[in-house]
Structure formats: C-alpha cells, structure tokens
PDB file of N, CA and C in Angstrom:
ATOM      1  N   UNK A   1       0.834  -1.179   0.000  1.00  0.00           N
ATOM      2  CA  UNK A   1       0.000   0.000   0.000  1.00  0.00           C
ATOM      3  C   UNK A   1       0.883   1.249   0.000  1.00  0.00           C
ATOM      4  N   UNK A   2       0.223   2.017  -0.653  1.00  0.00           N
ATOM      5  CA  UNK A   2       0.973   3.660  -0.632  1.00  0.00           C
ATOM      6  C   UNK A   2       1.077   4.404   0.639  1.00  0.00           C
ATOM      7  N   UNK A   3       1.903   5.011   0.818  1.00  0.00           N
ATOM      8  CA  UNK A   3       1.954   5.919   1.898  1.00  0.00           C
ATOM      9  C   UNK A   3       0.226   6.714   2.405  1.00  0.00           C
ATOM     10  N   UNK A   4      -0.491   6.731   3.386  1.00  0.00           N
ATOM     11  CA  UNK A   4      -1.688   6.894   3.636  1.00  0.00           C
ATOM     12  C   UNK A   4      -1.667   8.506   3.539  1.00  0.00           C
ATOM     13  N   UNK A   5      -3.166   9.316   3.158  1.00  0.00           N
ATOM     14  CA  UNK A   5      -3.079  10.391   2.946  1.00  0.00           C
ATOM     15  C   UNK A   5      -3.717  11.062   3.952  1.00  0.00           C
ATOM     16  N   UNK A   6      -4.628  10.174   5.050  1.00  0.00           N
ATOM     17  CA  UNK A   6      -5.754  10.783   5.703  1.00  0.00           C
ATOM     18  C   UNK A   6      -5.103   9.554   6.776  1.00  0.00           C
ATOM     19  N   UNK A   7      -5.992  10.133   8.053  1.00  0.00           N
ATOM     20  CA  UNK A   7      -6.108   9.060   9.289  1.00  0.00           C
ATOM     21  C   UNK A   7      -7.210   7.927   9.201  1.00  0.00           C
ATOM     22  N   UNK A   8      -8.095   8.151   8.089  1.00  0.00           N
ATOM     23  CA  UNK A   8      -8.975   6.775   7.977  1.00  0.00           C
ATOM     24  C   UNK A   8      -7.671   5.634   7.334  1.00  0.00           C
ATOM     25  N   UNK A   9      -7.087   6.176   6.431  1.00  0.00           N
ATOM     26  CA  UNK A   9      -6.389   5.447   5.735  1.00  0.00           C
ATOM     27  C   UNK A   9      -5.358   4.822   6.304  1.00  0.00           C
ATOM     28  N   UNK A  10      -4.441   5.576   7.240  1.00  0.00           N
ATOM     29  CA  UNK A  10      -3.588   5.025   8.462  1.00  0.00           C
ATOM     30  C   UNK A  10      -3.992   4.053   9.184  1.00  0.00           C
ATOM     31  N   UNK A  11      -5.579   4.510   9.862  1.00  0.00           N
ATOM     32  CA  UNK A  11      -5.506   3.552  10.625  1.00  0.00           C
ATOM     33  C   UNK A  11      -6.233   2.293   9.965  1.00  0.00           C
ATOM     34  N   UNK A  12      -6.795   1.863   8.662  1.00  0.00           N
ATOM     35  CA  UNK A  12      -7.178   1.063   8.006  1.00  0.00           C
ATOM     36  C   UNK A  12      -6.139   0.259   7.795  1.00  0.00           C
ATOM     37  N   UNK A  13      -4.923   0.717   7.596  1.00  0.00           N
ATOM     38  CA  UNK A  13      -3.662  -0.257   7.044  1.00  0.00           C
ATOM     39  C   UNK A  13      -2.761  -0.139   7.982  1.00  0.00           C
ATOM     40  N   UNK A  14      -2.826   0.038   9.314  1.00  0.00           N
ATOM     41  CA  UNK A  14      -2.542  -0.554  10.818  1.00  0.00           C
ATOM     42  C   UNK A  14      -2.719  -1.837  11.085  1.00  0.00           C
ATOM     43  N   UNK A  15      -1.776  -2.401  11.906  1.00  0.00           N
ATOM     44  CA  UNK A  15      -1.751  -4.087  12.352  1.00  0.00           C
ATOM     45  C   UNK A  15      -3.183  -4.061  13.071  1.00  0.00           C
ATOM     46  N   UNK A  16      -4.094  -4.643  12.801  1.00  0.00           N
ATOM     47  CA  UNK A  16      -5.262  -4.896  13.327  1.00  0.00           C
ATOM     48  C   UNK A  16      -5.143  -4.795  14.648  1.00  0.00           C
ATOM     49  N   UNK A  17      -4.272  -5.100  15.510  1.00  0.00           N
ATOM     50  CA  UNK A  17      -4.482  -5.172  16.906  1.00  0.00           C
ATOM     51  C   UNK A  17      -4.171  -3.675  17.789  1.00  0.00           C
ATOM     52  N   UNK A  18      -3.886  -2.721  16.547  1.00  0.00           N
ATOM     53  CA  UNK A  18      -3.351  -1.468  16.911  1.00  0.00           C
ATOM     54  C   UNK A  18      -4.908  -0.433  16.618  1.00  0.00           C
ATOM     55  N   UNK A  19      -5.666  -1.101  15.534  1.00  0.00           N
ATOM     56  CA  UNK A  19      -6.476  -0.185  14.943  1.00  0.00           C
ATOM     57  C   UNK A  19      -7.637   0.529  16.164  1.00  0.00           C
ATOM     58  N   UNK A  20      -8.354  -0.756  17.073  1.00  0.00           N
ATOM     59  CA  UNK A  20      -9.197   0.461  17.823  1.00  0.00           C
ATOM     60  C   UNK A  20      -8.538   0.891  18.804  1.00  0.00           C
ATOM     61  N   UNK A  21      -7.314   0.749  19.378  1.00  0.00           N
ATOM     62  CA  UNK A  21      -7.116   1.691  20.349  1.00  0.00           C
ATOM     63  C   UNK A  21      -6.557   2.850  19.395  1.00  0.00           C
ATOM     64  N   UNK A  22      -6.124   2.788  18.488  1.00  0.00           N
ATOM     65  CA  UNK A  22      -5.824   4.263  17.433  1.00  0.00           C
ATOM     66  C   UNK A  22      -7.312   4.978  17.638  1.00  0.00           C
ATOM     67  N   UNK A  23      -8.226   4.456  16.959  1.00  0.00           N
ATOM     68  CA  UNK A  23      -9.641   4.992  17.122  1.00  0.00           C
ATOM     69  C   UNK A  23     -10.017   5.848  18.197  1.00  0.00           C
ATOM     70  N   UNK A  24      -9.730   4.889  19.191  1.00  0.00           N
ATOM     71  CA  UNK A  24     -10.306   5.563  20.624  1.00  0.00           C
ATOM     72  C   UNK A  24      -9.133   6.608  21.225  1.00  0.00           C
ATOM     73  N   UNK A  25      -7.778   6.602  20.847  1.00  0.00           N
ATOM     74  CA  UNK A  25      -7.184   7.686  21.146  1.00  0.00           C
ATOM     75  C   UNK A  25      -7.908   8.605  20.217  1.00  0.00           C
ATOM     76  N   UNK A  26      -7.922   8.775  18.948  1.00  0.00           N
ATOM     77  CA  UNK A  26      -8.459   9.803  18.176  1.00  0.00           C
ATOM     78  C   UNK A  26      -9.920  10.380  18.722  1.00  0.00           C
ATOM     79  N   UNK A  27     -10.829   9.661  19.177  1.00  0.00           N
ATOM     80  CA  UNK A  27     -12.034   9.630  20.009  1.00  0.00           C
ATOM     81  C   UNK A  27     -11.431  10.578  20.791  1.00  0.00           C
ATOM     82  N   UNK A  28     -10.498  10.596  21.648  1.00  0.00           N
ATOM     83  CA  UNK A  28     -10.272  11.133  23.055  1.00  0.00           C
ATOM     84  C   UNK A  28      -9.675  12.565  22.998  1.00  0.00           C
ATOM     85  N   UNK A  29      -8.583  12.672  21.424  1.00  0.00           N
ATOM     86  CA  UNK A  29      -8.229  13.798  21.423  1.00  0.00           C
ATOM     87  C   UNK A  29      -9.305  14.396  20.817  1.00  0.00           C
ATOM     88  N   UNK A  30     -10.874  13.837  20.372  1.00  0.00           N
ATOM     89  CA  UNK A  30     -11.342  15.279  19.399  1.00  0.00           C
ATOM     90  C   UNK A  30     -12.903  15.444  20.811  1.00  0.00           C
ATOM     91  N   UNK A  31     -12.279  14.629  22.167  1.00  0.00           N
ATOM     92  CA  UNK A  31     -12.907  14.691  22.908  1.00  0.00           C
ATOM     93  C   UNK A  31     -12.899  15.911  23.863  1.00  0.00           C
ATOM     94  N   UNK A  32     -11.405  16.216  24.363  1.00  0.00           N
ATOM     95  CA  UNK A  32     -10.677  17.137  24.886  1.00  0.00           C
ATOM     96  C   UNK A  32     -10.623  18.230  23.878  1.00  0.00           C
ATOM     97  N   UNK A  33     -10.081  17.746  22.687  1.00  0.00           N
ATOM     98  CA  UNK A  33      -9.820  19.162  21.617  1.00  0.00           C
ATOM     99  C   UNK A  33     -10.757  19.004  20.495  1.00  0.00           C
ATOM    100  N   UNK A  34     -11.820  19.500  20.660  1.00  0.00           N
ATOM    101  CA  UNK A  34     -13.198  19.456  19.694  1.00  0.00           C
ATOM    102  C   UNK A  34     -12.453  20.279  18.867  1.00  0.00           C
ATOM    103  N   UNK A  35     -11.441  21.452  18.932  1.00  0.00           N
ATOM    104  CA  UNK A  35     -10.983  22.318  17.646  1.00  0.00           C
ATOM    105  C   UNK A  35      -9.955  21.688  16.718  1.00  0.00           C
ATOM    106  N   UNK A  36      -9.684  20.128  17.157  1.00  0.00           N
ATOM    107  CA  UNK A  36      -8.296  19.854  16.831  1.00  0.00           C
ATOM    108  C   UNK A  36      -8.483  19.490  15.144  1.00  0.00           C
ATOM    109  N   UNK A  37      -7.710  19.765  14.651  1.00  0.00           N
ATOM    110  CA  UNK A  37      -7.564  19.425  12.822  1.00  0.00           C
ATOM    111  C   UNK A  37      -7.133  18.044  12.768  1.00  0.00           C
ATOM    112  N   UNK A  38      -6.928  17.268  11.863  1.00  0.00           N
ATOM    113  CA  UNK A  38      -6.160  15.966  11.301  1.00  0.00           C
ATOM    114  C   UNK A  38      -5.903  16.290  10.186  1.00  0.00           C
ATOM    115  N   UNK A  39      -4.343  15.762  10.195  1.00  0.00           N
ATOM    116  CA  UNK A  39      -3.540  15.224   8.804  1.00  0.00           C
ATOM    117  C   UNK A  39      -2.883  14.318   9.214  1.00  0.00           C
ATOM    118  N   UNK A  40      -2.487  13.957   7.971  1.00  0.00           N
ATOM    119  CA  UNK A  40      -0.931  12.821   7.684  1.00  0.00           C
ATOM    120  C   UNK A  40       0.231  13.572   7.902  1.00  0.00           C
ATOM    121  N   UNK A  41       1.196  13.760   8.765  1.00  0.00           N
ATOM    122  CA  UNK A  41       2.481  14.128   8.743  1.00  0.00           C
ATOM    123  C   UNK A  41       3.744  12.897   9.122  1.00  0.00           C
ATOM    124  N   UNK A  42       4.676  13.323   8.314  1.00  0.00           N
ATOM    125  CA  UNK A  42       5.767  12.101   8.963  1.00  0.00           C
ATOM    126  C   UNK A  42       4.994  10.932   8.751  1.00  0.00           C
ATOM    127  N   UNK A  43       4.130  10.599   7.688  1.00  0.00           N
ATOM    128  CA  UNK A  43       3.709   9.708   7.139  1.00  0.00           C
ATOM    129  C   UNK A  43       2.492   8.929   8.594  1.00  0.00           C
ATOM    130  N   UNK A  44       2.613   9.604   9.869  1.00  0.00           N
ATOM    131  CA  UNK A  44       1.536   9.177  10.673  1.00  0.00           C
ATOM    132  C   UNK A  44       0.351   9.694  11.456  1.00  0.00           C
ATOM    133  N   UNK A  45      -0.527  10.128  11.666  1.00  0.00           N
ATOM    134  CA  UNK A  45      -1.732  10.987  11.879  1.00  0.00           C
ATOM    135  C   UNK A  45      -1.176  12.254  13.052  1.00  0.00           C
ATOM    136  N   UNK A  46      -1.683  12.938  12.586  1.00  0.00           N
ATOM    137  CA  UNK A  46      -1.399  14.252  13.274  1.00  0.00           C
ATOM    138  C   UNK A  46      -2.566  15.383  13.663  1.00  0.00           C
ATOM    139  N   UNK A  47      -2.008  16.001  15.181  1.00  0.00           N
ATOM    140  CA  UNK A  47      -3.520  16.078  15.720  1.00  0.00           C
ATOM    141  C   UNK A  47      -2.639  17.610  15.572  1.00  0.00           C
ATOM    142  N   UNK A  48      -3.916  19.171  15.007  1.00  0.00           N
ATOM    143  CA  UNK A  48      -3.457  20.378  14.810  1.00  0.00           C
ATOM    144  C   UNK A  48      -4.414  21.547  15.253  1.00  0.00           C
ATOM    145  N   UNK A  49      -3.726  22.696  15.637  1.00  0.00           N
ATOM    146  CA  UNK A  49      -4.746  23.384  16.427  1.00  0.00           C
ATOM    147  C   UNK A  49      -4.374  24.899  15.088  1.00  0.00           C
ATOM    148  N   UNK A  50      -5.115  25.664  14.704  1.00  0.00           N
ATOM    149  CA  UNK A  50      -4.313  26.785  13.569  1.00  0.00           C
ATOM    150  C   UNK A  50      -3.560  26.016  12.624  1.00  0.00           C
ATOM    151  N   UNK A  51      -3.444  24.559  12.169  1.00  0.00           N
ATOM    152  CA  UNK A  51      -2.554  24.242  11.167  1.00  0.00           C
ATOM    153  C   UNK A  51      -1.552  23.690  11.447  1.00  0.00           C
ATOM    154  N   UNK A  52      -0.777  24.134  13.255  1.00  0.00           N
ATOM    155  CA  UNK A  52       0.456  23.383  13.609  1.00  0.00           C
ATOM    156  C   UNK A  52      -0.005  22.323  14.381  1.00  0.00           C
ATOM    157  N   UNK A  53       1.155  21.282  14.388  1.00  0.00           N
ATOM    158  CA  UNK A  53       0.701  20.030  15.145  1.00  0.00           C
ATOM    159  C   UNK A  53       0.911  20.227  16.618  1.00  0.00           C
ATOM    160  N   UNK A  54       0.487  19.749  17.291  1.00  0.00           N
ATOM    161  CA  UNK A  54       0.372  19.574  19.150  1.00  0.00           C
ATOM    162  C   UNK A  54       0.837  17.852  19.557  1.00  0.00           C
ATOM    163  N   UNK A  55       0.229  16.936  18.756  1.00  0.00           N
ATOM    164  CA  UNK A  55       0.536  15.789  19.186  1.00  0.00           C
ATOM    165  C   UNK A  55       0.206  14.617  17.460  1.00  0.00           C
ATOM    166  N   UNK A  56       0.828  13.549  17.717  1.00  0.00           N
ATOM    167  CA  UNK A  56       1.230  12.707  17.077  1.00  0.00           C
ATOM    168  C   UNK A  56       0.368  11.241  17.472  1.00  0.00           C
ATOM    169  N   UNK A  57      -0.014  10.400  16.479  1.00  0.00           N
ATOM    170  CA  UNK A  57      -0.058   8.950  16.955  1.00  0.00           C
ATOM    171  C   UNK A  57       0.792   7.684  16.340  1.00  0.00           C
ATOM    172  N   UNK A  58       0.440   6.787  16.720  1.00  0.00           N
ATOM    173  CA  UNK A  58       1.094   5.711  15.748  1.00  0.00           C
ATOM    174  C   UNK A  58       0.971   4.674  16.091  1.00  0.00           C
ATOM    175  N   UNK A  59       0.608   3.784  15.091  1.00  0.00           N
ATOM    176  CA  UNK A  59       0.012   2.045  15.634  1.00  0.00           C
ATOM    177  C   UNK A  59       1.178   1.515  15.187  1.00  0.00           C
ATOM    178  N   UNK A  60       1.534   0.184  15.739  1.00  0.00           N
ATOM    179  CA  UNK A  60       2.375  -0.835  16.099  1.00  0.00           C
ATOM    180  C   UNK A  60       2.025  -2.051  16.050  1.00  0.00           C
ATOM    181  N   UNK A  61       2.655  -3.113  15.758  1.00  0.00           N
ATOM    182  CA  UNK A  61       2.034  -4.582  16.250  1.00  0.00           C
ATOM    183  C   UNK A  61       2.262  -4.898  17.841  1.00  0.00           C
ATOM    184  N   UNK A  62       2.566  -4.363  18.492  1.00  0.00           N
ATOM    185  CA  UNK A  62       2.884  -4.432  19.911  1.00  0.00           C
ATOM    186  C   UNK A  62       2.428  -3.239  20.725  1.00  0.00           C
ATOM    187  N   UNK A  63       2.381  -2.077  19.877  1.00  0.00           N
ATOM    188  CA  UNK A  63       2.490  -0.887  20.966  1.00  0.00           C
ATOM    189  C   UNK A  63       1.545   0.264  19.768  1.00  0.00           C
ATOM    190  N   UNK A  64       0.970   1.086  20.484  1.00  0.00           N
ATOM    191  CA  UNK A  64       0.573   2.207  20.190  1.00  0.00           C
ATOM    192  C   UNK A  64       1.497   3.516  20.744  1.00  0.00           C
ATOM    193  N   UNK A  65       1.678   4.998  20.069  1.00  0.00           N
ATOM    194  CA  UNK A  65       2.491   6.031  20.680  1.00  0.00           C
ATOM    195  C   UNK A  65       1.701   7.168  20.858  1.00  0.00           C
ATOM    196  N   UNK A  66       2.413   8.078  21.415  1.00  0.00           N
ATOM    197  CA  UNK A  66       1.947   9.719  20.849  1.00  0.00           C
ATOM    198  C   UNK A  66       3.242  10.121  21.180  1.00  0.00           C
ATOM    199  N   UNK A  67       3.188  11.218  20.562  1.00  0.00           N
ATOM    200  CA  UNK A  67       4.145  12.155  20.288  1.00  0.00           C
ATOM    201  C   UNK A  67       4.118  13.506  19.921  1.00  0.00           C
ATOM    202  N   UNK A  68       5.028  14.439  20.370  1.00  0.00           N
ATOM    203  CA  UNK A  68       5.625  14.231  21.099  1.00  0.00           C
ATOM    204  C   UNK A  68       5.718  14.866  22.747  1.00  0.00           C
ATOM    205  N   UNK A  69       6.092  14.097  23.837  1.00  0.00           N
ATOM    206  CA  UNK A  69       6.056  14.593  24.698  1.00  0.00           C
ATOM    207  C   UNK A  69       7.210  14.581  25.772  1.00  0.00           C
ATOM    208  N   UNK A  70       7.611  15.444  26.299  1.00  0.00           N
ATOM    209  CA  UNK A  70       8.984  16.028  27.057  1.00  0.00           C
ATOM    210  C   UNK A  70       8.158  15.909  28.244  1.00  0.00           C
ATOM    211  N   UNK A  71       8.386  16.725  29.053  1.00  0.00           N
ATOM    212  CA  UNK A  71       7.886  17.389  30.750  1.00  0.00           C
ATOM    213  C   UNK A  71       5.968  17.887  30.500  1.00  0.00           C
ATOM    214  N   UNK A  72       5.352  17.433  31.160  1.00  0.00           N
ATOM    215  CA  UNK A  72       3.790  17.643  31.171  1.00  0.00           C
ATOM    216  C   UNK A  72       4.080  18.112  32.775  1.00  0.00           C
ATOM    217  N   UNK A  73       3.889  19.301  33.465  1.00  0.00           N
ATOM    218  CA  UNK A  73       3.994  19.288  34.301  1.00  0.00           C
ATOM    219  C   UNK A  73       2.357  18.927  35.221  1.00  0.00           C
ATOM    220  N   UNK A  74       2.587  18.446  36.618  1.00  0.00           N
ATOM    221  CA  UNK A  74       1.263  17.806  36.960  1.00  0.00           C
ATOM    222  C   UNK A  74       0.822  16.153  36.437  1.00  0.00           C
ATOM    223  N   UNK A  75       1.685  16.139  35.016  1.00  0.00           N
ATOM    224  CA  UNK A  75       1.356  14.740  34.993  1.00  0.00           C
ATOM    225  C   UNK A  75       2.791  13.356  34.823  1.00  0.00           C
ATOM    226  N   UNK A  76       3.824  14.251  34.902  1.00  0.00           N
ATOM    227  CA  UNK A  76       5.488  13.307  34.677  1.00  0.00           C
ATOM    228  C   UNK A  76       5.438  12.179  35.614  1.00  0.00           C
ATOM    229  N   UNK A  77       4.994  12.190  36.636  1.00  0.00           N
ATOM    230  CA  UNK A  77       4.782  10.836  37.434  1.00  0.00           C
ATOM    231  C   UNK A  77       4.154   9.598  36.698  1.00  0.00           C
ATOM    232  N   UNK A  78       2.436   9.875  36.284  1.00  0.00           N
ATOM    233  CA  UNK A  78       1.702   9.335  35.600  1.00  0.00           C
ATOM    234  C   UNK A  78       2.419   8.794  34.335  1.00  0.00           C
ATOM    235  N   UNK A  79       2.873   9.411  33.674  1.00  0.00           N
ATOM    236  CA  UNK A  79       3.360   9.159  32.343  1.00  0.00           C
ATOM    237  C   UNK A  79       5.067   8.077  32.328  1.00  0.00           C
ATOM    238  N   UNK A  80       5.745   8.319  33.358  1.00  0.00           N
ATOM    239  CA  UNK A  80       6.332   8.134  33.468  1.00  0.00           C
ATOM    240  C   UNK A  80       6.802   6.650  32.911  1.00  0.00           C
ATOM    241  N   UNK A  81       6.002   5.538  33.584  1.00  0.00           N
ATOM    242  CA  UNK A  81       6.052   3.955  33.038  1.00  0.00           C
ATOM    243  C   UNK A  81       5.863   4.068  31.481  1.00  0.00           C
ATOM    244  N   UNK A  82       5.508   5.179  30.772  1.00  0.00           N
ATOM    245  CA  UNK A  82       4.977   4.811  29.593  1.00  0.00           C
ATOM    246  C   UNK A  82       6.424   5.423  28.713  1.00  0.00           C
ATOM    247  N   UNK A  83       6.947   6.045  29.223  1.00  0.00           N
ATOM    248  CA  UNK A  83       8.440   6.899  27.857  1.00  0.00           C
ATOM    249  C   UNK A  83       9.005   5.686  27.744  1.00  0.00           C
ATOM    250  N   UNK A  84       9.530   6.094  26.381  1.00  0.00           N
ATOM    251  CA  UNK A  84      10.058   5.129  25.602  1.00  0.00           C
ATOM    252  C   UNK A  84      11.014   5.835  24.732  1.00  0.00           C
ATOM    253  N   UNK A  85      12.370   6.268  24.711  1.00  0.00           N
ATOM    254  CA  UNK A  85      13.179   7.098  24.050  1.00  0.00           C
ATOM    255  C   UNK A  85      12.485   8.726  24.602  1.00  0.00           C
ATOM    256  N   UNK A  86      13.106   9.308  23.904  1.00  0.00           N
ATOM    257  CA  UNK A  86      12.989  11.307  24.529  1.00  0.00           C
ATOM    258  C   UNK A  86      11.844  11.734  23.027  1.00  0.00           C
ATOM    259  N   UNK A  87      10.960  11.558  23.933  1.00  0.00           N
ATOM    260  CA  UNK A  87       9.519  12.321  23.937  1.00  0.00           C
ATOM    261  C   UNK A  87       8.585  11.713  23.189  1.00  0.00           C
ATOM    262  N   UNK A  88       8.698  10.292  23.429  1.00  0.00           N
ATOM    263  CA  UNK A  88       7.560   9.078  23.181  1.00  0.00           C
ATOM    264  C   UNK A  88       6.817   8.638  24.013  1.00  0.00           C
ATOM    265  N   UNK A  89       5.702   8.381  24.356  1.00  0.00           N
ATOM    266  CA  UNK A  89       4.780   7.369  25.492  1.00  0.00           C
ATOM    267  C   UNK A  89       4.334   6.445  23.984  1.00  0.00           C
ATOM    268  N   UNK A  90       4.660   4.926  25.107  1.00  0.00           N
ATOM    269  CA  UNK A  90       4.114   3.676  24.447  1.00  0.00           C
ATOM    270  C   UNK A  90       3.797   2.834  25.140  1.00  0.00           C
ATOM    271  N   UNK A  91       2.321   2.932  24.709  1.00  0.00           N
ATOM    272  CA  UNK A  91       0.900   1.792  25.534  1.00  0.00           C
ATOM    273  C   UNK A  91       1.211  -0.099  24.520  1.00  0.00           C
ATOM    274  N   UNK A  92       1.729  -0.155  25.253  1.00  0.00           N
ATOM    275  CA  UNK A  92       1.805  -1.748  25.103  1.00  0.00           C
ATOM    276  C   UNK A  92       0.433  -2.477  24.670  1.00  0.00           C
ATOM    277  N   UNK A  93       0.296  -3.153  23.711  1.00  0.00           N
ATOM    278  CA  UNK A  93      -1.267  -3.671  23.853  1.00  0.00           C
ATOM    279  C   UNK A  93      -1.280  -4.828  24.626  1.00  0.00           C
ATOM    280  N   UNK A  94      -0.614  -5.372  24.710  1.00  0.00           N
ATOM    281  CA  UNK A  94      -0.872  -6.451  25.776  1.00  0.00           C
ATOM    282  C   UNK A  94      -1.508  -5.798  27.357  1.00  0.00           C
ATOM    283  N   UNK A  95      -1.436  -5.049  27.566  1.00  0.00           N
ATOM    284  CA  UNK A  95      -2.211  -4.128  28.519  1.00  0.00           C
ATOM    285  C   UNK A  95      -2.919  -3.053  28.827  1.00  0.00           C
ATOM    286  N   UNK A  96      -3.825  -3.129  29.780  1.00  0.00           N
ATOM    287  CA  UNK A  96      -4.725  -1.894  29.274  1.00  0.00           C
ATOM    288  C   UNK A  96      -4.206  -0.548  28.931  1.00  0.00           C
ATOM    289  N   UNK A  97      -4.927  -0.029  28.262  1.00  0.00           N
ATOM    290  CA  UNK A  97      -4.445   1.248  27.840  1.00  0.00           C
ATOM    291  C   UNK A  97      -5.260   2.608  28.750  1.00  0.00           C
ATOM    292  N   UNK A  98      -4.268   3.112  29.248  1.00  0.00           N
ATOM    293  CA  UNK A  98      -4.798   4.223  30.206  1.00  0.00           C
ATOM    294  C   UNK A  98      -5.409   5.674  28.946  1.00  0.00           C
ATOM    295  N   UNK A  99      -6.536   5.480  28.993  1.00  0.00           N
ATOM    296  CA  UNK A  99      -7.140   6.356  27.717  1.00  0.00           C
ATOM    297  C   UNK A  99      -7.207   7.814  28.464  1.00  0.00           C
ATOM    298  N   UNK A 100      -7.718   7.548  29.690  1.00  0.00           N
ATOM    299  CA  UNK A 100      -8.032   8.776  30.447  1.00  0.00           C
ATOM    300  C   UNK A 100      -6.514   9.896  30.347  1.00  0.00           C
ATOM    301  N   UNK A 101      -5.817   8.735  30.965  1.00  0.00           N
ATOM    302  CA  UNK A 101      -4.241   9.881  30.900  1.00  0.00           C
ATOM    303  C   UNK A 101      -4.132   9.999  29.343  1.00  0.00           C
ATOM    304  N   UNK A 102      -4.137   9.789  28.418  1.00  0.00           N
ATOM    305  CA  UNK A 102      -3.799  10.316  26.814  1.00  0.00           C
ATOM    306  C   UNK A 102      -4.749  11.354  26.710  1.00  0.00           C
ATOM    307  N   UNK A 103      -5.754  11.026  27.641  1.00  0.00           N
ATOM    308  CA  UNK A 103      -6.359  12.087  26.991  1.00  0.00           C
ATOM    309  C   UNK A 103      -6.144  13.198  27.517  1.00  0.00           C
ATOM    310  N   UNK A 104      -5.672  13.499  28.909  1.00  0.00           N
ATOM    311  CA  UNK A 104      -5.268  14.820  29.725  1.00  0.00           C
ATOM    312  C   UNK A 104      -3.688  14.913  29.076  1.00  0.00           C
ATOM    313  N   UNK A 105      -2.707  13.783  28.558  1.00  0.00           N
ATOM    314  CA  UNK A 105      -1.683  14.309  27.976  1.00  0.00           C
ATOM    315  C   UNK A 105      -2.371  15.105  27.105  1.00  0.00           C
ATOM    316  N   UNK A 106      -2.576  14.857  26.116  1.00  0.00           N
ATOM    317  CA  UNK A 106      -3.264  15.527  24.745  1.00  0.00           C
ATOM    318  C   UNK A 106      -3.869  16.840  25.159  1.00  0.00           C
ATOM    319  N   UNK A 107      -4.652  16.763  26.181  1.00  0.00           N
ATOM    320  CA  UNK A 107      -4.992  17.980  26.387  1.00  0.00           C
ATOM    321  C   UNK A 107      -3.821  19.093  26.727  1.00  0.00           C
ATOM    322  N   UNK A 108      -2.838  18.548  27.702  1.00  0.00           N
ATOM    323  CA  UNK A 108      -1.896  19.800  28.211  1.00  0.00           C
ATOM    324  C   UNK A 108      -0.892  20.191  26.753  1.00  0.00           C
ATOM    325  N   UNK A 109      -0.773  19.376  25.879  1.00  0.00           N
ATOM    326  CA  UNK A 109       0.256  19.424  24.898  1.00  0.00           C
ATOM    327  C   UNK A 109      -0.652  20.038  23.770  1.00  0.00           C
ATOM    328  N   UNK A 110      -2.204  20.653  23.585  1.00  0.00           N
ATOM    329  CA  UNK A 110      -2.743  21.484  22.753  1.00  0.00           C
ATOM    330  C   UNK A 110      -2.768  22.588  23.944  1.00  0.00           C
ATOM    331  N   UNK A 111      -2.972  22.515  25.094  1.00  0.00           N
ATOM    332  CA  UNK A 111      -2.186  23.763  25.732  1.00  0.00           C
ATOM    333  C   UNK A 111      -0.952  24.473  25.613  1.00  0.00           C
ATOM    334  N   UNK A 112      -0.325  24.060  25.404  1.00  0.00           N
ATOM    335  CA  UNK A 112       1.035  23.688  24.954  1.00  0.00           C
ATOM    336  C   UNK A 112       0.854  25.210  23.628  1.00  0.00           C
ATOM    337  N   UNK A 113       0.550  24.172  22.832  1.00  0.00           N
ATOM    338  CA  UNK A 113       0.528  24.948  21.381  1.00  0.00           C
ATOM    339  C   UNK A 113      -0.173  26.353  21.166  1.00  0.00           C
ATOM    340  N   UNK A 114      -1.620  25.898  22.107  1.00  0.00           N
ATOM    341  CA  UNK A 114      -2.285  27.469  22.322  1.00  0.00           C
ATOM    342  C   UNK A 114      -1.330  28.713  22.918  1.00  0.00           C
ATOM    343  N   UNK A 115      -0.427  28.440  23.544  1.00  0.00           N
ATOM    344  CA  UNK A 115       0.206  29.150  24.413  1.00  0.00           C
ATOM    345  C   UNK A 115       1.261  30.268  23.123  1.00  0.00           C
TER     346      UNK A 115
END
C-alpha cells in the first residue's frame, strides 16, 4: 500500500491489533480538543490546532504512541512507566491502555501549542 493520505487510511492499514485503540485515542483527542484538525504528517496521523501540530499517533504490532512529549507538568509521574526514548509514550497492547491519561496528555500538549 501507498503511503496513507488521511487518518482513515492510516488507521485502516494498521496491524489490526493497533487499529481500535488508534480509534479511541483519536475519540479522546477530538474529545478534549473538539478544535483539533487531522492530517498525515511524517507519514503518521497528526492532531493540529491553527494548522500546527500539538501531538502525534502511531500504531504498532505491539504498541501504540503519541508524540511528542517532554515534561507535562502535573502529569510526569503518571506518564512516566509509559516513555520510551525522549519524547515518546508507548501503551503496550498487551495491557490496558490508560485512555483517560492520553487524553489529559493531549490535552496539556494542545495547551502547549495554544500558548
């Protein structure tokens, strides 16, 4: 398949076991950020507030991400089990996926951008 142009298309040609928690993160950021835009960037869905990006996703056969995230202050404890290299969180699917915290990440990191 070709490089995807949209986030239906991403997450359609995602390892099946990645596709609904992609969904339900996307659920969560247009839950928190009803203003947020979507595109394809860096070839993987991208969440945008005015046109610039705030946060990132990406399905896996093992793991789901977002990106990117450094210091969330109020939430670096929480997040903490989840970094994976400098300024990745990765939800393992073999375990539940904490939707609630992606979704208050997501929220502070379109704070972030509003700022």
């Amino acid at each position: 398949m070709s490089d995807p142009t949209t986030v239906d298309e991403y997450i359609a040609a995602a390892p099946e076991r990645a596709r609904a928690p992609l969904e339900e993160i996307r659920r969560r950021v247009h839950q928190v950020v009803p203003e947020a835009g979507e595109k394809i960037s860096y070839r993987i869905p991208t969440f945008t507030l005015g046109g610039k990006y705030f946060a990132y996703m990406a399905g896996f056969d093992n793991h789901v991400s977002i990106y990117p995230v450094t210091s969330l202050p109020g939430l670096d404890d929480e997040i903490s089990p989840y970094r994976s290299g400098k300024g990745t969180l990765r939800f393992p699917l073999d375990q539940p996926i904490p939707y609630d915290l992606i979704g208050r990440a997501v929220a502070a990191l379109s704070e972030r951008r509003r700022r």
